[in-house]
Protein backbone atom coordinates (compact mmCIF):
# COMPACT_ATOMS: atom_id res chain seq x y z
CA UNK A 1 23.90 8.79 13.36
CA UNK A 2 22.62 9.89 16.78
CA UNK A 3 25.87 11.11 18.15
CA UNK A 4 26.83 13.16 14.97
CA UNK A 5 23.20 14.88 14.89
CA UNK A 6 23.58 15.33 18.81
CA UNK A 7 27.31 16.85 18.19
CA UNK A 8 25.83 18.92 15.44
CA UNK A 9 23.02 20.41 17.57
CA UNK A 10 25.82 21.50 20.74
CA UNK A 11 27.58 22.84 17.94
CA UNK A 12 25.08 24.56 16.48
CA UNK A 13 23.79 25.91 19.76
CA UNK A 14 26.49 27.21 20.98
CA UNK A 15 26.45 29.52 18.71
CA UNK A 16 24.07 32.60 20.06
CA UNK A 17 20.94 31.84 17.78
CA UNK A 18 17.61 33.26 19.00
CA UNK A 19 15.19 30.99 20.95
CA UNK A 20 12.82 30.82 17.40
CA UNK A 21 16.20 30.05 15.14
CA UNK A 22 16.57 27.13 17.67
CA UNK A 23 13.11 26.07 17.50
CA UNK A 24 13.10 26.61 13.50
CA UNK A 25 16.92 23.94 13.42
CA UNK A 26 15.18 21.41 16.08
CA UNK A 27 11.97 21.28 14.01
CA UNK A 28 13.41 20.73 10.80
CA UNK A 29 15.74 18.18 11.69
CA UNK A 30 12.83 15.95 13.63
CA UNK A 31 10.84 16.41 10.33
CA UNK A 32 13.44 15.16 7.72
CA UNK A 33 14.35 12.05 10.17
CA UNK A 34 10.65 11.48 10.28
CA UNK A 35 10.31 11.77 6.97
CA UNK A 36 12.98 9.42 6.20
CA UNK A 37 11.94 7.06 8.96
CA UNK A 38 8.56 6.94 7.28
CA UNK A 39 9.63 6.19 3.60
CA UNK A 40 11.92 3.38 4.61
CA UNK A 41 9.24 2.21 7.02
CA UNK A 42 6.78 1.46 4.63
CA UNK A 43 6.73 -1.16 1.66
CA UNK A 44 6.93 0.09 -1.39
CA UNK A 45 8.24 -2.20 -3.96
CA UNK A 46 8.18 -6.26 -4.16
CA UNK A 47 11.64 -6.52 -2.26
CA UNK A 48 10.47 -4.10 0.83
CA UNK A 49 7.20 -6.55 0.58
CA UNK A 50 9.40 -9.42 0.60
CA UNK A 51 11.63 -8.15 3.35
CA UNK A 52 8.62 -6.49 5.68
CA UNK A 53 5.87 -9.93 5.56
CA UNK A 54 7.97 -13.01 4.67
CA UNK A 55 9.72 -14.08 8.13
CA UNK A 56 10.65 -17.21 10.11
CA UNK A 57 8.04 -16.52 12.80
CA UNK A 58 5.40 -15.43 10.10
CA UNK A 59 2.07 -16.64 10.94
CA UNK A 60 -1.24 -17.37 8.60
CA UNK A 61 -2.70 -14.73 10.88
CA UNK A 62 -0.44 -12.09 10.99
CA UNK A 63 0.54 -12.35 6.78
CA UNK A 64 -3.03 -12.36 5.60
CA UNK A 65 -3.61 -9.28 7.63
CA UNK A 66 -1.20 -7.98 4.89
CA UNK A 67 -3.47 -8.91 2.06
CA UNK A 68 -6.24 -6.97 1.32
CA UNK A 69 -9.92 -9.18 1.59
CA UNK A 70 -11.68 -7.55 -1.15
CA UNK A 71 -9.05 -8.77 -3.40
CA UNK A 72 -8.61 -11.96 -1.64
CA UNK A 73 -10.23 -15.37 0.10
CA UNK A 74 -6.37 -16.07 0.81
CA UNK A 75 -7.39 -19.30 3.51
CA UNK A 76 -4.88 -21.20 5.88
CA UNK A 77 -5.14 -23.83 3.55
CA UNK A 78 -3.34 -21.43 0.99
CA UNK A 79 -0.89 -20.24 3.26
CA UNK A 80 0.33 -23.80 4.40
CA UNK A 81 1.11 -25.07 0.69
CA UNK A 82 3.22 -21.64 0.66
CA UNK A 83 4.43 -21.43 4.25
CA UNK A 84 7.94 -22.83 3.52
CA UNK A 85 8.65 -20.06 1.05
CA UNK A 86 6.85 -17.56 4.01
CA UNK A 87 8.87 -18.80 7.17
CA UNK A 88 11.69 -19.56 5.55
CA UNK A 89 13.57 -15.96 5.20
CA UNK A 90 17.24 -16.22 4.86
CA UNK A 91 17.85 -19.73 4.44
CA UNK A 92 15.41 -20.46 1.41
CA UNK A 93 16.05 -16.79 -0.53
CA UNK A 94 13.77 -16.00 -3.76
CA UNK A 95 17.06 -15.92 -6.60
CA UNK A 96 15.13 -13.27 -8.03
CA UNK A 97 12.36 -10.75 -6.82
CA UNK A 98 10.77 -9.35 -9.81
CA UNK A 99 7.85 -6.53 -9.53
CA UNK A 100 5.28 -6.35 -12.62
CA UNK A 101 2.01 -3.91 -12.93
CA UNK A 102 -1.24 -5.15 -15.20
CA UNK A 103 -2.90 -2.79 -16.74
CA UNK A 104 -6.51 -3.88 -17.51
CA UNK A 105 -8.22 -2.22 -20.52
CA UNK A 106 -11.87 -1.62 -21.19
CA UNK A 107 -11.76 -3.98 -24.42
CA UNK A 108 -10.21 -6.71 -22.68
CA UNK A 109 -6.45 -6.94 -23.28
CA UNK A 110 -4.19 -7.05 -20.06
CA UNK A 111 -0.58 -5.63 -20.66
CA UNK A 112 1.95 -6.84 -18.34
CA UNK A 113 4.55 -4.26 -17.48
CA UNK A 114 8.01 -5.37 -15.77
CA UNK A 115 9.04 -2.47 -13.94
CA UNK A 116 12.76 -1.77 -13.16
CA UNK A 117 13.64 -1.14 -9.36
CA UNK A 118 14.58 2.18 -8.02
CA UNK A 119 15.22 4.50 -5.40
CA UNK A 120 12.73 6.65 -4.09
CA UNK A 121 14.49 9.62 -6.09
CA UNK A 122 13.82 7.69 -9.69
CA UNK A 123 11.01 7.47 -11.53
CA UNK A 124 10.09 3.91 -12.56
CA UNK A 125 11.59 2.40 -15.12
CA UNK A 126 10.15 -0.50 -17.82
CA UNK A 127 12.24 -3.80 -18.45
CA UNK A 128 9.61 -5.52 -20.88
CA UNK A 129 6.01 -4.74 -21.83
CA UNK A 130 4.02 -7.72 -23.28
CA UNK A 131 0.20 -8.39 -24.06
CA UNK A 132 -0.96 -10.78 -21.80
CA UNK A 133 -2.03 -14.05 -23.83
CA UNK A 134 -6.02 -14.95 -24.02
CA UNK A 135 -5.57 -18.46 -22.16
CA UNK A 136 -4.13 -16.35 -19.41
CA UNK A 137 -6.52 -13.76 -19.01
CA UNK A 138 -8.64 -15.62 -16.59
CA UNK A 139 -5.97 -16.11 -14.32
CA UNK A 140 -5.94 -12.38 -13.67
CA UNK A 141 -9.40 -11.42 -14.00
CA UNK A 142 -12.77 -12.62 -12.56
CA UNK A 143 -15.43 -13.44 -14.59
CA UNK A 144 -16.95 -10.30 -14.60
CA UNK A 145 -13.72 -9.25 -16.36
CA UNK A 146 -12.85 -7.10 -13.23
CA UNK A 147 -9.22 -7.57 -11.25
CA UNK A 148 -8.98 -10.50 -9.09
């Protein structure tokens, strides 16, 4: 990739472009490999989670960083009845790595949405929308009826 934007650029400069046409080429390719450095940097969907927190020299330290503490208590205690599925990236693979949004209502019900991976050029897509059942409700919600 670097040697055929670095063959591009001698290319393109050898041309007889003004000193701002130069600046203009330079500054627009920096900002679209930034830009795509940044998208793929980030997590944005359950596998990039999986893929960016859940290594072999994962610590309790460094992957509870990842989880917000106003949403969480997540203790060591927590993380050691889980750390084989944590550490064990590559040799103990999830079969499936599904990604699901609940959407709370004011009276109460919880719908859970299965949303279909994409690309960042796709909108979201639904797999299966189902009301979450009452005996479950409590699993997703504190007792003030807010979001765990």
């Amino acid at each position: 990739m670097v040697i055929i934007v670095v063959s591009f650029l001698i290319r393109l400069f050898s041309k007889k472009l003004s000193r701002i046409e130069q600046i203009i080429v330079v500054s627009s390719i920096m900002t679209v490999i930034f830009t795509a450095y940044y998208f793929n940097a980030l997590p944005r969907t359950a596998i990039d989670l999986y893929q960016s927190y859940f290594s072999p020299t994962a610590s309790y330290h460094e992957f509870s960083s990842h989880i917000l503490p106003v949403y969480s208590n997540f203790t060591e205690e927590e993380y050691r009845e889980l750390e084989q599925y944590i550490t064990a990236y590559g040799s103990l693979r999830p079969i499936q790595i599904n990604q699901y949004a609940l959407l709370i209502y004011s009276d109460g019900e919880i719908l859970l949405v299965d949303t279909a991976l994409g690309d960042l050029d796709s909108p979201i897509k639904i797999k299966s929308i189902k009301k979450v059942p009452e005996e479950l409700k409590g699993f997703f919600t504190r007792e003030d009826g807010n979001i765990r």
